[in-house]
Structures are given as structure tokens and as C-alpha cells.
C-alpha atoms as a PDB file:
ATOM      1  CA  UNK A   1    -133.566 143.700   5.231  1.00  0.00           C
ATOM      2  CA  UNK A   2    -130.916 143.838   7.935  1.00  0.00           C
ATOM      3  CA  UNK A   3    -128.339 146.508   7.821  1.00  0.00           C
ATOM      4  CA  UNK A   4    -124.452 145.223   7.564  1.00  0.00           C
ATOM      5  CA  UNK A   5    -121.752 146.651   8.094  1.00  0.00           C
ATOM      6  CA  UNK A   6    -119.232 147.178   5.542  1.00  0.00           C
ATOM      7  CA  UNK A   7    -116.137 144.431   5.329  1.00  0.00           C
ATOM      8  CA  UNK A   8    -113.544 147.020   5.782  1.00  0.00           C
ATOM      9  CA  UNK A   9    -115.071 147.820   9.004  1.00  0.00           C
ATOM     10  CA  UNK A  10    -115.251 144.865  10.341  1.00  0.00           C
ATOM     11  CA  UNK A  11    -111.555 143.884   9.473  1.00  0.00           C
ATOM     12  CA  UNK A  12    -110.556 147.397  10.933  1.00  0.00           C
ATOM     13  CA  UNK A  13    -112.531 146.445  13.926  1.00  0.00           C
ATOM     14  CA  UNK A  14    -110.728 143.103  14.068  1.00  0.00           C
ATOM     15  CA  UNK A  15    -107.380 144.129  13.870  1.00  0.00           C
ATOM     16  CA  UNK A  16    -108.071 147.034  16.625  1.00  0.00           C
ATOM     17  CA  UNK A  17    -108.803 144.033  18.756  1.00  0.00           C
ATOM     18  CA  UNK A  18    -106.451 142.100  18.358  1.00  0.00           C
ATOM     19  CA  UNK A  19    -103.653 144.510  18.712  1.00  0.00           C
ATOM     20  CA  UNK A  20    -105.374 145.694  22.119  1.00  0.00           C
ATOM     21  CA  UNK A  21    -105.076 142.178  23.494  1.00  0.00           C
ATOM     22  CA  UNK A  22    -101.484 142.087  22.109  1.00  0.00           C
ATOM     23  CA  UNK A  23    -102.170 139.241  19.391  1.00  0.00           C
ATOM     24  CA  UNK A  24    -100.108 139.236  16.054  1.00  0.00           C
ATOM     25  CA  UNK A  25    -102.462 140.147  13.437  1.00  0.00           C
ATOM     26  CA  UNK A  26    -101.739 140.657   9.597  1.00  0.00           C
ATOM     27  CA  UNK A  27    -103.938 141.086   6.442  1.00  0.00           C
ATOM     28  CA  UNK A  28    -102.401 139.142   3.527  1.00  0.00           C
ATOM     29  CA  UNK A  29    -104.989 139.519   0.992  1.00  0.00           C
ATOM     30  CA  UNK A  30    -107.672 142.464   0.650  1.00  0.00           C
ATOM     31  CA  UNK A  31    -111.063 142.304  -0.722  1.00  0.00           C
ATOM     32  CA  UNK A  32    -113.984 144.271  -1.803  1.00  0.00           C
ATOM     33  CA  UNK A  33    -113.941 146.883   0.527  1.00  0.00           C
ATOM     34  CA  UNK A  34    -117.910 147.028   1.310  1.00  0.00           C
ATOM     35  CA  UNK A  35    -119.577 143.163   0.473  1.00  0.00           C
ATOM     36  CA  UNK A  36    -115.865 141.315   0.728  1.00  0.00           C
ATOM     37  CA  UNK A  37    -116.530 138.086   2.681  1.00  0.00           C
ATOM     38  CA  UNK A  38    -113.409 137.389   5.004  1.00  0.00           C
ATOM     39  CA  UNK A  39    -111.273 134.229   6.274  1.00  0.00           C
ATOM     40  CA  UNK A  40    -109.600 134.050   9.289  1.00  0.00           C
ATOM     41  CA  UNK A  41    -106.089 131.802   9.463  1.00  0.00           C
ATOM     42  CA  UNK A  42    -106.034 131.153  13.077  1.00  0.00           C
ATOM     43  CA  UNK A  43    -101.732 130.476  13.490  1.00  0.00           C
ATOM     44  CA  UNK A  44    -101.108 128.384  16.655  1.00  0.00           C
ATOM     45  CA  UNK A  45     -97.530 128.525  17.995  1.00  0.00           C
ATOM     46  CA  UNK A  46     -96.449 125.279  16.577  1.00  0.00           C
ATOM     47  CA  UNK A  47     -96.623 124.806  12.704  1.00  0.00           C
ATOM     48  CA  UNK A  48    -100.384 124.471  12.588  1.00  0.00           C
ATOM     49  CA  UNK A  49    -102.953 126.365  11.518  1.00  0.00           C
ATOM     50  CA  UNK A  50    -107.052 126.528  11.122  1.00  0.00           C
ATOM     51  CA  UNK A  51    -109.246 128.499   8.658  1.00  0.00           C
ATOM     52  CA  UNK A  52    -112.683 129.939   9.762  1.00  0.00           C
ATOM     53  CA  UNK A  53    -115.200 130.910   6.757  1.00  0.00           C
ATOM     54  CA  UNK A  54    -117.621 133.596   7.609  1.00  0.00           C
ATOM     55  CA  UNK A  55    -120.900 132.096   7.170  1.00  0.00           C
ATOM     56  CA  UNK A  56    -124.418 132.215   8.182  1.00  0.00           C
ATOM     57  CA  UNK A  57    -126.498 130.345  10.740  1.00  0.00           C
ATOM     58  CA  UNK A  58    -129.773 128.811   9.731  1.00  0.00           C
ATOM     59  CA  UNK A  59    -131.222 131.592  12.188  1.00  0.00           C
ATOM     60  CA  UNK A  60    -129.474 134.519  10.251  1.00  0.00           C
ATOM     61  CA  UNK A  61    -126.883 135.775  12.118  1.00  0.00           C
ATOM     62  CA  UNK A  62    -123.497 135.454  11.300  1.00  0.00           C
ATOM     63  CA  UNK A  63    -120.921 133.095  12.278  1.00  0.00           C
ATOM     64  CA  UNK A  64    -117.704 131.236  11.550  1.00  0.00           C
ATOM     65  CA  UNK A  65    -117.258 128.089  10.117  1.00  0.00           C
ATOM     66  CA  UNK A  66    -114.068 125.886  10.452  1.00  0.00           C
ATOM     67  CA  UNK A  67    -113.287 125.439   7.001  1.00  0.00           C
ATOM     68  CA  UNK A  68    -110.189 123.204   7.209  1.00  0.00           C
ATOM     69  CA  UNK A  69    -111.960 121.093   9.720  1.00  0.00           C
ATOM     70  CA  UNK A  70    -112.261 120.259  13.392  1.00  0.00           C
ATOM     71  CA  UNK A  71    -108.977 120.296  14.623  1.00  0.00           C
ATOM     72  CA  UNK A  72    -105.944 122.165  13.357  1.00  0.00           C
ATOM     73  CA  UNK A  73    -103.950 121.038   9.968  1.00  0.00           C
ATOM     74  CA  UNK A  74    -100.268 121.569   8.428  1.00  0.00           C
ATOM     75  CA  UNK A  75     -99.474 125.588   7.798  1.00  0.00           C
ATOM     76  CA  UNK A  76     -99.322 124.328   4.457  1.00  0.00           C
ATOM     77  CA  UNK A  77    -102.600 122.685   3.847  1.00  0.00           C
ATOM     78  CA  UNK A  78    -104.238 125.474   5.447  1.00  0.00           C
ATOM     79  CA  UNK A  79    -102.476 127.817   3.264  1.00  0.00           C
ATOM     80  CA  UNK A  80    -103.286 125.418   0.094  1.00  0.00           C
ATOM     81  CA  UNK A  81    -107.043 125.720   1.398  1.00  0.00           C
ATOM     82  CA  UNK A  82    -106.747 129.572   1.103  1.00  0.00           C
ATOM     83  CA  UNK A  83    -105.038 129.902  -2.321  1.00  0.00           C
ATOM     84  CA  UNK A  84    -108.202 127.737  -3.731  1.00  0.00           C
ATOM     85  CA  UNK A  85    -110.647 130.066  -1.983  1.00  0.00           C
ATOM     86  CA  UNK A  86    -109.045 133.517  -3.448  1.00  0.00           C
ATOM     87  CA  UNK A  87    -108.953 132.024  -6.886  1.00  0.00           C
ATOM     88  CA  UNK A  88    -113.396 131.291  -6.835  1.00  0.00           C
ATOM     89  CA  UNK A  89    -113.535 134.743  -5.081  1.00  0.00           C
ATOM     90  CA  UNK A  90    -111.073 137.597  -5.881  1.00  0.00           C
ATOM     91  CA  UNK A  91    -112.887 139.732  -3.527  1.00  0.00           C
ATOM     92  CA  UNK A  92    -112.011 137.670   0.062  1.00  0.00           C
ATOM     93  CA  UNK A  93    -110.143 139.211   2.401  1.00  0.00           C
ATOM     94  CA  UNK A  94    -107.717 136.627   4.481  1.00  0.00           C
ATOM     95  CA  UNK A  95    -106.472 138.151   7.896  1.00  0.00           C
ATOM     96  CA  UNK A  96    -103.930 135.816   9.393  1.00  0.00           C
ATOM     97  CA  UNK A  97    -104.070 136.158  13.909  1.00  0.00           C
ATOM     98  CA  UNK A  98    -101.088 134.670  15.788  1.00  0.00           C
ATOM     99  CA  UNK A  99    -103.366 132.756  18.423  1.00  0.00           C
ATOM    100  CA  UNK A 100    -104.493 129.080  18.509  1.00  0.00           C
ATOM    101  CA  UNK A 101    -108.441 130.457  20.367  1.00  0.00           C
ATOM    102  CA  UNK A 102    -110.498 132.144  18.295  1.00  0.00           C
ATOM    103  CA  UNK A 103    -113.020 133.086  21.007  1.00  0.00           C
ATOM    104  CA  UNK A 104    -110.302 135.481  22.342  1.00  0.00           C
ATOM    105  CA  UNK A 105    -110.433 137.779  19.616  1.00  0.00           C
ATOM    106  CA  UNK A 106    -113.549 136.570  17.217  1.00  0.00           C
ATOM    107  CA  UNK A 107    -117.163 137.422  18.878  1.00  0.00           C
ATOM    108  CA  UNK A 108    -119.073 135.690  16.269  1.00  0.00           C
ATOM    109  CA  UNK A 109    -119.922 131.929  17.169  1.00  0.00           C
ATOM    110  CA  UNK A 110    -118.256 129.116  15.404  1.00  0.00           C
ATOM    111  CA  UNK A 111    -120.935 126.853  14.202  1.00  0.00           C
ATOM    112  CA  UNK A 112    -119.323 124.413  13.033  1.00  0.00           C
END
């Protein structure tokens, strides 16, 4: 079985990053502290928005998935997407990151 690290970590180790690159990073809704599984609002600076899922690759490892689809949608509809989401799983966490790239602050892949 693989060892994983705890979901608090990894949000703490999120948020250190982004505030050492100087992105705007907030968490708006905390989970189960050890098994929580997280979502990522990516906040562009017009009024749209993505959502990456944490998820798994077919290989294992872990990755993101772009929940609300390929390209970004309405603030809105993203946050719409998110209030679903928390009311199947009271346990997500939702960290919201003021940056339209992901791959400047996420070091996971996005698979899809």
C-alpha cells in the first residue's frame, strides 16, 4: 500500500506555495483533515473560473482533473459546480488560487 500524505498537509503545502510565488490563495471550505479529497477553483483575472478534481491516473499516481471542462466557465457556474460537490461530500476541501495556470503552482499533472 502506498503511503499518503495527509490532506491538511498537502493544502498547507499548497498555500505555502502559492504565497511564495505571490499568488492570491484562500481556503473557503475545509475538509477531513487526514483522507479530505480537495478542489482547486483556478480564478483567472476576468470573471472566469475552472475547477480541478483531484483524481487518480490509471497508473496510480495522482492527478487533477478539469472538472468544469476544457476551457474556463462563468464564476458562477463554476461556483454552482462546487456547491453540488460539497453537498455528496461534506469532507472536500475547496481552495480558491487567483491565477488562470495551474502548472505554476499545482505539480500534479492534469489528466484531463
Amino acid at each position: 500500500m502506498e503511503a499518503r500524505l495527509k490532506t491538511s498537509i498537502r493544502v498547507t503545502a499548497l498555500i505555502r506555495r502559492c504565497d511564495l510565488a505571490a499568488i492570491g490563495v484562500a481556503v473557503t471550505a475545509r475538509g477531513d483533515p487526514d483522507a479530505g479529497a480537495m478542489l482547486v477553483k483556478l480564478c483567472g483575472r476576468d470573471t472566469r473560473a475552472m475547477v480541478l478534481s483531484q483524481t487518480r491516473s490509471p497508473g496510480g499516481t495522482l492527478g487533477w482533473m478539469r472538472a468544469t471542462g476544457a476551457v474556463p466557465v462563468a464564476e458562477a457556474e463554476a461556483d454552482a459546480y462546487v456547491a453540488r460537490q460539497r453537498q455528496r461530500d461534506p469532507d472536500l476541501w475547496v481552495i480558491e488560487i487567483e491565477t488562470a495556470a495551474p502548472e505554476t503552482v499545482l505539480d500534479d499533472e492534469i489528466i484531463a
